[in-house]
Protein backbone atom coordinates (compact mmCIF):
# COMPACT_ATOMS: atom_id res chain seq x y z
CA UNK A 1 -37.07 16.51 12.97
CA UNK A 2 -33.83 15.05 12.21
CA UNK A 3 -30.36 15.95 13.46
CA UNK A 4 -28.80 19.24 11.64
CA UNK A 5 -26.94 18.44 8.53
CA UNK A 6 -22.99 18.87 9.08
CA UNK A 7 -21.39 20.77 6.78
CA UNK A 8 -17.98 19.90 5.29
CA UNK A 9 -15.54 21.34 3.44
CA UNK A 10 -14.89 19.37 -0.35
CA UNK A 11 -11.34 18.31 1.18
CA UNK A 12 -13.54 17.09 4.48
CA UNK A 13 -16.35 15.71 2.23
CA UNK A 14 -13.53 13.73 -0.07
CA UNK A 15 -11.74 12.04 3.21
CA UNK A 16 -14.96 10.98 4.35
CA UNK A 17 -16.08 9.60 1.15
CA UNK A 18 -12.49 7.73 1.30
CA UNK A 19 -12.97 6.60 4.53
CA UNK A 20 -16.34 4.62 3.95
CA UNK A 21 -14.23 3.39 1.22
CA UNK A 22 -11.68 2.14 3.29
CA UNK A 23 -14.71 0.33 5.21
CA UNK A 24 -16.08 -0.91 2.68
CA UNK A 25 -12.96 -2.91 1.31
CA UNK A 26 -12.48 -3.45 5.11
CA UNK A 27 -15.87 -5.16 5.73
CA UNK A 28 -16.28 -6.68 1.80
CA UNK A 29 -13.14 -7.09 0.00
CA UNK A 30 -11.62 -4.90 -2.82
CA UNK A 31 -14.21 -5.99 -5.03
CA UNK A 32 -16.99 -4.75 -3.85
CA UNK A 33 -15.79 -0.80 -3.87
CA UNK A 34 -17.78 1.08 -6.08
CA UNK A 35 -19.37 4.19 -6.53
CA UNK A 36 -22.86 3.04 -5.43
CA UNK A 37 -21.47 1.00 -2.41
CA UNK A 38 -19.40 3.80 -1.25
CA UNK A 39 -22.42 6.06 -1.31
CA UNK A 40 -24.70 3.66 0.77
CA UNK A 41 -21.77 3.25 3.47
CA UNK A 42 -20.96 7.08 3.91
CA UNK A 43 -24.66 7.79 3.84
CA UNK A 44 -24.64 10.20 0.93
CA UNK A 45 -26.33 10.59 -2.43
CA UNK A 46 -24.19 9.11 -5.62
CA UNK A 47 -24.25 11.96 -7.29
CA UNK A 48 -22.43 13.61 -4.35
CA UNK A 49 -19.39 10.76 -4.65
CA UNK A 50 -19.76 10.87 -8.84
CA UNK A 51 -18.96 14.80 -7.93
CA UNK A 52 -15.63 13.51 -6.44
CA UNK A 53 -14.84 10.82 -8.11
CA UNK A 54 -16.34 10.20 -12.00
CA UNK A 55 -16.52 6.58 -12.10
CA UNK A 56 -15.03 3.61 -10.34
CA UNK A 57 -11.51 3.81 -11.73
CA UNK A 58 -11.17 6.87 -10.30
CA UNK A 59 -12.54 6.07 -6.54
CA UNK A 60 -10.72 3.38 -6.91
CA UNK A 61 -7.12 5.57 -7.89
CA UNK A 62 -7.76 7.71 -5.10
CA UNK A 63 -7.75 4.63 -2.24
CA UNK A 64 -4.86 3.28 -3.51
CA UNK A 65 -3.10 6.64 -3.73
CA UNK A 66 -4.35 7.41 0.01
CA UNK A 67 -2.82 3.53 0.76
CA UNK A 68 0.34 4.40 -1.06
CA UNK A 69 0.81 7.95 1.10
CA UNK A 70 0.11 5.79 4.14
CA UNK A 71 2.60 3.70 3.31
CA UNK A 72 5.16 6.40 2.00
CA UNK A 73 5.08 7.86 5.54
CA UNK A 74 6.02 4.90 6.88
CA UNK A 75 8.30 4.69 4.42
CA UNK A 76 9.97 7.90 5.81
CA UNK A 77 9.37 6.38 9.21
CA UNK A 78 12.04 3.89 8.77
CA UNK A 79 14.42 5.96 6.44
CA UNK A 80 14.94 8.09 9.29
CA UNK A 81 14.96 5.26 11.83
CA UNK A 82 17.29 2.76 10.06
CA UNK A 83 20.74 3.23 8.61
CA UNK A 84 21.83 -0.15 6.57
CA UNK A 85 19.54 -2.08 4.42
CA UNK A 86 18.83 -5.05 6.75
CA UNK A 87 18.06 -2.67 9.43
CA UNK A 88 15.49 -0.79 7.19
CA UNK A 89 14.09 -3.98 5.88
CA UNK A 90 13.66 -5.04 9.72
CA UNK A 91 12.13 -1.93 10.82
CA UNK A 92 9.66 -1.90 7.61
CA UNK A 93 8.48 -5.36 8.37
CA UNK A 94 7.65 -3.93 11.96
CA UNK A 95 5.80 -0.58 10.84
CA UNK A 96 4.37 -2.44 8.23
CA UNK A 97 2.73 -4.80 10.38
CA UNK A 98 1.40 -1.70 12.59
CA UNK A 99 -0.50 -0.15 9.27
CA UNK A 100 -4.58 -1.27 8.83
CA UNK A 101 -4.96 -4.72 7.45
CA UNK A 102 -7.41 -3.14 4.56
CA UNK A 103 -4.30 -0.89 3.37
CA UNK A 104 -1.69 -4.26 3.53
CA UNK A 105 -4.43 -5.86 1.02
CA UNK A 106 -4.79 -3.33 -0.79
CA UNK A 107 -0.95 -2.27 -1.80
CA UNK A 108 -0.72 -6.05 -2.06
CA UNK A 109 -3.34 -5.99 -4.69
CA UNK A 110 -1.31 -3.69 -6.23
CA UNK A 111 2.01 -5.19 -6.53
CA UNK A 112 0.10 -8.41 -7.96
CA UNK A 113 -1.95 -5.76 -10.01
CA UNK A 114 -2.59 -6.91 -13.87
CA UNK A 115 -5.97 -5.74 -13.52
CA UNK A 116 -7.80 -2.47 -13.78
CA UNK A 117 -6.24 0.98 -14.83
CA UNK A 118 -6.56 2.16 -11.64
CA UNK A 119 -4.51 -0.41 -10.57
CA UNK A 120 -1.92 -0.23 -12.29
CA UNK A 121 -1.54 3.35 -12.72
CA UNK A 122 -1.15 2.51 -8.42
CA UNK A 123 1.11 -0.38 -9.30
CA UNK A 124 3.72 2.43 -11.26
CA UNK A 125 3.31 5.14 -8.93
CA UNK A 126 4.71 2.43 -6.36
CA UNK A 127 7.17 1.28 -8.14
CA UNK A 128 8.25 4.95 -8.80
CA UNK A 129 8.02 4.92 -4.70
CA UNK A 130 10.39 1.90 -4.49
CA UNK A 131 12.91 3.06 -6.99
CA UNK A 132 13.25 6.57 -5.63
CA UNK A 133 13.87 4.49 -2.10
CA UNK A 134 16.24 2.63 -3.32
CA UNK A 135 18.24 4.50 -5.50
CA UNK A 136 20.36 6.04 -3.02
CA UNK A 137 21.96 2.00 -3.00
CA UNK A 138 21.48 1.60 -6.39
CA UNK A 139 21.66 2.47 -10.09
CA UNK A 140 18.70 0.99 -11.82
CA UNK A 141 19.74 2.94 -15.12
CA UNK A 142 22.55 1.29 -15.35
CA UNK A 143 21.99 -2.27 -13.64
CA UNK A 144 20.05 -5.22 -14.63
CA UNK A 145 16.10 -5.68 -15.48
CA UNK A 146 16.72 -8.55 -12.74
CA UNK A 147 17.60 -6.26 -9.64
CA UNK A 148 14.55 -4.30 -9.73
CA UNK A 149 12.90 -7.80 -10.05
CA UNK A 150 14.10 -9.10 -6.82
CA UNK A 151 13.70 -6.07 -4.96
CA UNK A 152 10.04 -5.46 -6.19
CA UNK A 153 9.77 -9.72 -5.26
CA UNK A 154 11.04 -8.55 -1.28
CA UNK A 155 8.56 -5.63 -1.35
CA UNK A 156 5.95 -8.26 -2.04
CA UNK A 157 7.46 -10.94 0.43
CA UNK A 158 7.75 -8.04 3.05
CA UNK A 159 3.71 -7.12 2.42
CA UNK A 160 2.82 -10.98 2.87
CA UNK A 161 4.38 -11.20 6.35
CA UNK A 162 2.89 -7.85 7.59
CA UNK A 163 -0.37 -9.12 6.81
CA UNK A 164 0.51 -12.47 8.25
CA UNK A 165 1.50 -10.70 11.33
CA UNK A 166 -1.49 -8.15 11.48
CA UNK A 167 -3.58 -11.09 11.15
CA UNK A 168 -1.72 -13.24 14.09
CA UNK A 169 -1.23 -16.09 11.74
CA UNK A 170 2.54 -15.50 12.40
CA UNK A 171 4.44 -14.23 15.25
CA UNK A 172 6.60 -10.80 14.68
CA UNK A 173 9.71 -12.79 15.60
CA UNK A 174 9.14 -15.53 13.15
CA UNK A 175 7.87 -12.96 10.67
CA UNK A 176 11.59 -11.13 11.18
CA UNK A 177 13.44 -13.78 10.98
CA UNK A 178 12.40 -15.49 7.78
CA UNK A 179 13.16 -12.30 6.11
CA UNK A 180 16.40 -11.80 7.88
CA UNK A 181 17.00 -15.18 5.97
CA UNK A 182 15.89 -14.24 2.95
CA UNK A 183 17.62 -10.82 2.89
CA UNK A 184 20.39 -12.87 3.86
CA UNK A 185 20.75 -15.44 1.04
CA UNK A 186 18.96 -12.57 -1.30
CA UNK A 187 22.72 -10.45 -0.89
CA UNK A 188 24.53 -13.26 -2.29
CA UNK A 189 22.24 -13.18 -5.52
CA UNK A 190 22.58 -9.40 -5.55
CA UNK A 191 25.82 -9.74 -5.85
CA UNK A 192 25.72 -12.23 -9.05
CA UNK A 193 23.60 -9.65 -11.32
CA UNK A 194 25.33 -6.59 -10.25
């Protein structure tokens, strides 16, 4: 006789569902998460993971929302950490680096998204994410197209080197201070298009 089944509640039963999917993209790429694949990995039926999620875009909205709270608490990490923009860009580089290298693909994937719905339904809930961030600096009613450009172009630069650095292909300090350089000459064009 086998072991006794566990019994979880839906919440429970959802997070673990999530979690194989997490694996999943972990062991096999982005590409490979479905509904079927997500049901081998957690060990349960598909009909049990079609009860959660209805088809692939929507397994697939619910990792990159769980990615995107990840990274909005480390988001609130460094807001209460840092006080001026270079500091805060700094520190996010750093926490950034700390977070699982699945979930640095994965919002990567989505601030390169053209793809899938789910993706970019993930890609506008970010950028809702950024601009909220950022507002407290600036207007984006009011200022150019261009400046949400360049900061959504840093947010992607920042993601690069956090994987780069999670992966040991670069070192933290080199990782820190390319984008200290960057930031750096990146002021001087904010400064144009405001």
């Amino acid at each position: 006789m086998g072991a006794p089944r566990q019994y979880l509640s839906p919440d429970d039963r959802r997070l673990m569902l999530l979690d194989a999917a997490r694996e999943l993209v972990e062991t096999d790429g982005l590409d490979a998460l479905s509904i079927p694949a997500v049901a081998t990995k957690a060990g349960a039926s598909r009909a049990l993971v079609y009860s959660f999620f209805p088809g692939n875009d929507a397994l697939l909205a619910a990792f990159f929302a769980q990615c995107i709270q990840r990274y909005q608490h480390v988001l609130d990490l460094v807001d209460a950490e840092a006080t001026d923009a270079h500091a805060r860009a700094i520190r996010l580089l750093r926490s950034l680096s700390e977070l699982p290298i699945t979930d640095l693909y994965s919002l990567n994937a989505v601030v390169h998204s053209n793809g899938s719905n789910a993706l970019m339904t993930a890609r506008q809930d970010l950028e809702a994410l950024t601009k909220a961030r950022w507002s407290a600096l600036y207007d984006f009613d009011s200022a150019p197209p261009a400046l949400f450009t360049v900061l959504w172009l840093f947010a992607g630069i920042t993601l690069t080197l956090a994987i780069d650095v999670n992966a040991g292909n670069t070192s933290l300090d080199g990782a820190e201070a390319l984008l200290r350089g960057l930031l750096n000459g990146g002021r001087g064009f904010l400064t144009t298009i405001l």
